[in-house]
N, C-alpha and C. Protein backbone atom coordinates (compact mmCIF):
# COMPACT_ATOMS: atom_id res chain seq x y z
N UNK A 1 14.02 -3.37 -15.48
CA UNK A 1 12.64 -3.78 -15.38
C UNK A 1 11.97 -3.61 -16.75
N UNK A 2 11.25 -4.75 -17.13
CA UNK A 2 10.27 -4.77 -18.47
C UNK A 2 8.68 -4.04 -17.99
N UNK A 3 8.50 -3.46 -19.58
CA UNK A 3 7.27 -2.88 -19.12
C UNK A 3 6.26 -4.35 -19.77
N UNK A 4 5.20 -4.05 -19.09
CA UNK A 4 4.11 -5.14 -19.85
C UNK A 4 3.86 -5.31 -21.25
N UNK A 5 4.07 -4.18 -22.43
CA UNK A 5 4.49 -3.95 -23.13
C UNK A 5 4.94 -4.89 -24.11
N UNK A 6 6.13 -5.42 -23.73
CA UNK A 6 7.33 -6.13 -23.73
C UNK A 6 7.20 -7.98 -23.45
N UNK A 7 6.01 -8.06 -23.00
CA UNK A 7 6.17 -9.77 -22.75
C UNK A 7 5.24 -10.47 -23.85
N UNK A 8 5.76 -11.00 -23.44
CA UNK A 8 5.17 -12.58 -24.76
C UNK A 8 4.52 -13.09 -24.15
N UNK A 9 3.35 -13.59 -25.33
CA UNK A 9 2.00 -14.65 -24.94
C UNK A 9 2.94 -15.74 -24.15
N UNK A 10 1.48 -16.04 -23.05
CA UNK A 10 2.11 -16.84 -22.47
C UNK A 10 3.05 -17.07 -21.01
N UNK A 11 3.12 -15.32 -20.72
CA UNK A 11 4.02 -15.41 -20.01
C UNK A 11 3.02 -15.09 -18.84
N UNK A 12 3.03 -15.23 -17.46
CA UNK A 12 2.84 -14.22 -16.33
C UNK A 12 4.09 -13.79 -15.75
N UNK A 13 3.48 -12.29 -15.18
CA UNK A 13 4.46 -11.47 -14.84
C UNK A 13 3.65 -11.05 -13.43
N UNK A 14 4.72 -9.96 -12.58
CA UNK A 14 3.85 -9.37 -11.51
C UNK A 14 3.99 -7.79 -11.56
N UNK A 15 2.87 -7.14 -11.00
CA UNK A 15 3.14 -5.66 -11.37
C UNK A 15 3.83 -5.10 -10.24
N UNK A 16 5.19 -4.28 -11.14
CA UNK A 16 6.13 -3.87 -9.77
C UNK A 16 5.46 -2.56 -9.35
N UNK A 17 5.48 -1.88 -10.70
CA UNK A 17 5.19 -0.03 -10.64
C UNK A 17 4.04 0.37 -11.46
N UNK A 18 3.50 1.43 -11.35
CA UNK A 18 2.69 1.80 -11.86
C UNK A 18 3.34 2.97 -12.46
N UNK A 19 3.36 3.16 -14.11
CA UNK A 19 3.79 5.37 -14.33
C UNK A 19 2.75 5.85 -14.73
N UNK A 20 3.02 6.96 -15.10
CA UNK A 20 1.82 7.78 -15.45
C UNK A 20 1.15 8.53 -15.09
N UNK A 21 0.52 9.57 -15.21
CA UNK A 21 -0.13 10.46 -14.41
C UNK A 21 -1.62 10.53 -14.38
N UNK A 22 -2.28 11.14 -13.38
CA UNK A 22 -3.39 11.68 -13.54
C UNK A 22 -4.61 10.54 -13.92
N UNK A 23 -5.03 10.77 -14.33
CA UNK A 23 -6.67 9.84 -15.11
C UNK A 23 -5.76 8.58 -16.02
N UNK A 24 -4.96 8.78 -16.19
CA UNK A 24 -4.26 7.48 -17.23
C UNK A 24 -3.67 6.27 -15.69
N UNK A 25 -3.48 7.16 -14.80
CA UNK A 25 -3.25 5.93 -13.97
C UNK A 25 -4.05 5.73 -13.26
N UNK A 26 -5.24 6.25 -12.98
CA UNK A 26 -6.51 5.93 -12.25
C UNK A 26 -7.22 4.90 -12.80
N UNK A 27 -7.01 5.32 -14.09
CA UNK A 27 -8.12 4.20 -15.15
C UNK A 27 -7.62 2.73 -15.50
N UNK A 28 -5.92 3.08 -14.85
CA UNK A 28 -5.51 1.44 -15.45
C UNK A 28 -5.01 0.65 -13.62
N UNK A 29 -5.61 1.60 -12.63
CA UNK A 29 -5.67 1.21 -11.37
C UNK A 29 -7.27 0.34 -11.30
N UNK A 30 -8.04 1.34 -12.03
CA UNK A 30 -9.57 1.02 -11.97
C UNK A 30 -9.83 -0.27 -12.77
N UNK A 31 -8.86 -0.84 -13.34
CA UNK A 31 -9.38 -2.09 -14.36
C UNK A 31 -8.52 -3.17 -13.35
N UNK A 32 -8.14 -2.77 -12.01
CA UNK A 32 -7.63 -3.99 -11.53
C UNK A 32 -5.86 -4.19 -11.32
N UNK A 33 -5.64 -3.13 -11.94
CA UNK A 33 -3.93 -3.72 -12.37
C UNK A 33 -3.47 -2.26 -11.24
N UNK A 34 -3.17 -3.41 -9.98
CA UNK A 34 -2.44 -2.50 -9.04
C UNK A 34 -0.86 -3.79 -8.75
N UNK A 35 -0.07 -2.87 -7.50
CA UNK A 35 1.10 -3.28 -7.26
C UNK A 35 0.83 -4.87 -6.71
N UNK A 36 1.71 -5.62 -7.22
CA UNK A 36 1.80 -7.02 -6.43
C UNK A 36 0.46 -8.02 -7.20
N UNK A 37 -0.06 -7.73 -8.52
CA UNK A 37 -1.31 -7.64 -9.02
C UNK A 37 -0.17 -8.37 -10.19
N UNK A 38 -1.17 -10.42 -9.90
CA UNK A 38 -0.23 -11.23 -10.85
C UNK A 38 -0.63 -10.87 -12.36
N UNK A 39 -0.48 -10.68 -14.07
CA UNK A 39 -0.80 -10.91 -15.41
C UNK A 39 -0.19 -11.70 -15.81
N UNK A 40 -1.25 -12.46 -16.70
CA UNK A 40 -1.11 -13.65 -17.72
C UNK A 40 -1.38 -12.87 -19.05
N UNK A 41 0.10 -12.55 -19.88
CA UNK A 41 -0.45 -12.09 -21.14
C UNK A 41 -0.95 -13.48 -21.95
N UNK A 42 -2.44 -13.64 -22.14
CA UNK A 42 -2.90 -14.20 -23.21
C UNK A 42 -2.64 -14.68 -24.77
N UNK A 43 -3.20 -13.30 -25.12
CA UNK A 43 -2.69 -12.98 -26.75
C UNK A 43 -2.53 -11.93 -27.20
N UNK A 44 -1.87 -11.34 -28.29
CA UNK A 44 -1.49 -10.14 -28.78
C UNK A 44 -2.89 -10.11 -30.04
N UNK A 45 -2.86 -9.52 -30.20
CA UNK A 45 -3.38 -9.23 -32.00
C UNK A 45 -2.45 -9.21 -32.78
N UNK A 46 -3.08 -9.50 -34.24
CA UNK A 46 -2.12 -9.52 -35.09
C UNK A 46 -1.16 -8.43 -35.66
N UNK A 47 -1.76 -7.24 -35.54
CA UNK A 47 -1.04 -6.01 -35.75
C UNK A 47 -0.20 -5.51 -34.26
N UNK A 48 -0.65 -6.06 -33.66
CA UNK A 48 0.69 -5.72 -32.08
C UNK A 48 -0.67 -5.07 -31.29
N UNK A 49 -2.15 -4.77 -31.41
CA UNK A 49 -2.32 -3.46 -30.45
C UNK A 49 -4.06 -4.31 -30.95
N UNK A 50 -4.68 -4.74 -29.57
CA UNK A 50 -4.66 -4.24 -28.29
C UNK A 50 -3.75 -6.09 -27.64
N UNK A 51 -3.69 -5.59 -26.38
CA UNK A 51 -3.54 -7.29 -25.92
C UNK A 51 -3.88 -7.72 -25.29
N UNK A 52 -4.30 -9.21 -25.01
CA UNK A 52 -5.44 -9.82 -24.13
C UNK A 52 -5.00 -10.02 -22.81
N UNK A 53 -5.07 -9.72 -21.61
CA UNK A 53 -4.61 -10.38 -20.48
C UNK A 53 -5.49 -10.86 -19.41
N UNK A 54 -4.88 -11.44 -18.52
CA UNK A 54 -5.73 -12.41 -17.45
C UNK A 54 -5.58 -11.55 -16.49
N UNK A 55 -6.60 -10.81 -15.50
CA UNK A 55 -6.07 -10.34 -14.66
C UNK A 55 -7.23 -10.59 -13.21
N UNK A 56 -6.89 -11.02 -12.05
CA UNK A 56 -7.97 -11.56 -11.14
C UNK A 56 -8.67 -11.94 -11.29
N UNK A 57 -8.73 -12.87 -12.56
CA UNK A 57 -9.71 -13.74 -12.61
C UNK A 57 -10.77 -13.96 -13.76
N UNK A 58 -10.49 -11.97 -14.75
CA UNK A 58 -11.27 -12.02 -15.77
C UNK A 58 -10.08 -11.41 -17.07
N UNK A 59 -10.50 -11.72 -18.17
CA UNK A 59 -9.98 -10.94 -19.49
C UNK A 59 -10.17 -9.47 -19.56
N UNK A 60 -8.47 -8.84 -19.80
CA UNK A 60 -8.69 -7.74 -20.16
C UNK A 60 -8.10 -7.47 -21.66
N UNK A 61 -8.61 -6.49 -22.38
CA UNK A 61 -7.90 -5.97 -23.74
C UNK A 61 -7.55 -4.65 -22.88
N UNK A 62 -5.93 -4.01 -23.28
CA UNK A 62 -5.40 -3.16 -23.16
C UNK A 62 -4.22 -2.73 -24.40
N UNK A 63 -4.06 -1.46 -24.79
CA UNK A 63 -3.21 -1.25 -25.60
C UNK A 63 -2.14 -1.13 -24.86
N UNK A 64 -1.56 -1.29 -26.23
CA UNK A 64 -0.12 -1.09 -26.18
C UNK A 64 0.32 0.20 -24.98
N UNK A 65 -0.19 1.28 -25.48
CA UNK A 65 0.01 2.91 -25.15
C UNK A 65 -0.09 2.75 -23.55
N UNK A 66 -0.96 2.08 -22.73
CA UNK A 66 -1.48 1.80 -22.31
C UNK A 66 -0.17 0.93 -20.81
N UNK A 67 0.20 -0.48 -21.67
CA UNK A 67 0.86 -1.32 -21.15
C UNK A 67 2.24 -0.80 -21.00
N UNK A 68 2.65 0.61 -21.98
CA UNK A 68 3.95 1.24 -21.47
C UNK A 68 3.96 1.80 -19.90
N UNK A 69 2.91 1.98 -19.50
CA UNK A 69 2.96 2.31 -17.95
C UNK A 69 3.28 1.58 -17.03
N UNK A 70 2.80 0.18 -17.41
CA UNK A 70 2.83 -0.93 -15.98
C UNK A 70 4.32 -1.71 -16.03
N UNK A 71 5.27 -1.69 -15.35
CA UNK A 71 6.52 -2.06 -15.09
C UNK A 71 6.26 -3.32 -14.67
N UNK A 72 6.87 -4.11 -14.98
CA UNK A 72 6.37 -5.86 -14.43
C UNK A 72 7.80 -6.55 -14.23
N UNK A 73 7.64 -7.93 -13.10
CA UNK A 73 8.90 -8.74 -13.35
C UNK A 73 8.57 -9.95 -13.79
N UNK A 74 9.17 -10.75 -13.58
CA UNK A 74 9.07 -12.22 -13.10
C UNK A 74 9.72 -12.69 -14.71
């Protein structure tokens, strides 16, 4: 399994897993990104960090640090 991390503009993926503990996974539950929860990575920045994604409907920026938590397929 790829983490979100890991995908290229352009792609959608679906969220398998969530890691992480505590307030780091509450806060990236609280922006929308739960299990079965489709992403459209958008765009990266030019230095790799933060990245744009589509998620139910609105734009999110999330880092990198961030996108190592969410396990995705598709």
């Amino acid at each position: 399994m790829k983490t979100l991390k890991e995908i290229k503009c352009g792609q959608t993926v679906q969220v398998a897993k969530l890691t992480g503990e505590g307030a780091l996974k509450r806060r990236i539950m609280d922006m929308g990104i739960t299990r079965g929860t489709e992403i459209f990575v958008r765009k990266v920045a030019p230095l790799g960090d933060p990245m744009e994604v589509s998620v139910r409907g609105y734009e999110l920026s999330i880092r990198k640090s961030e996108a190592e938590n969410i396990l995705v397929e598709g």
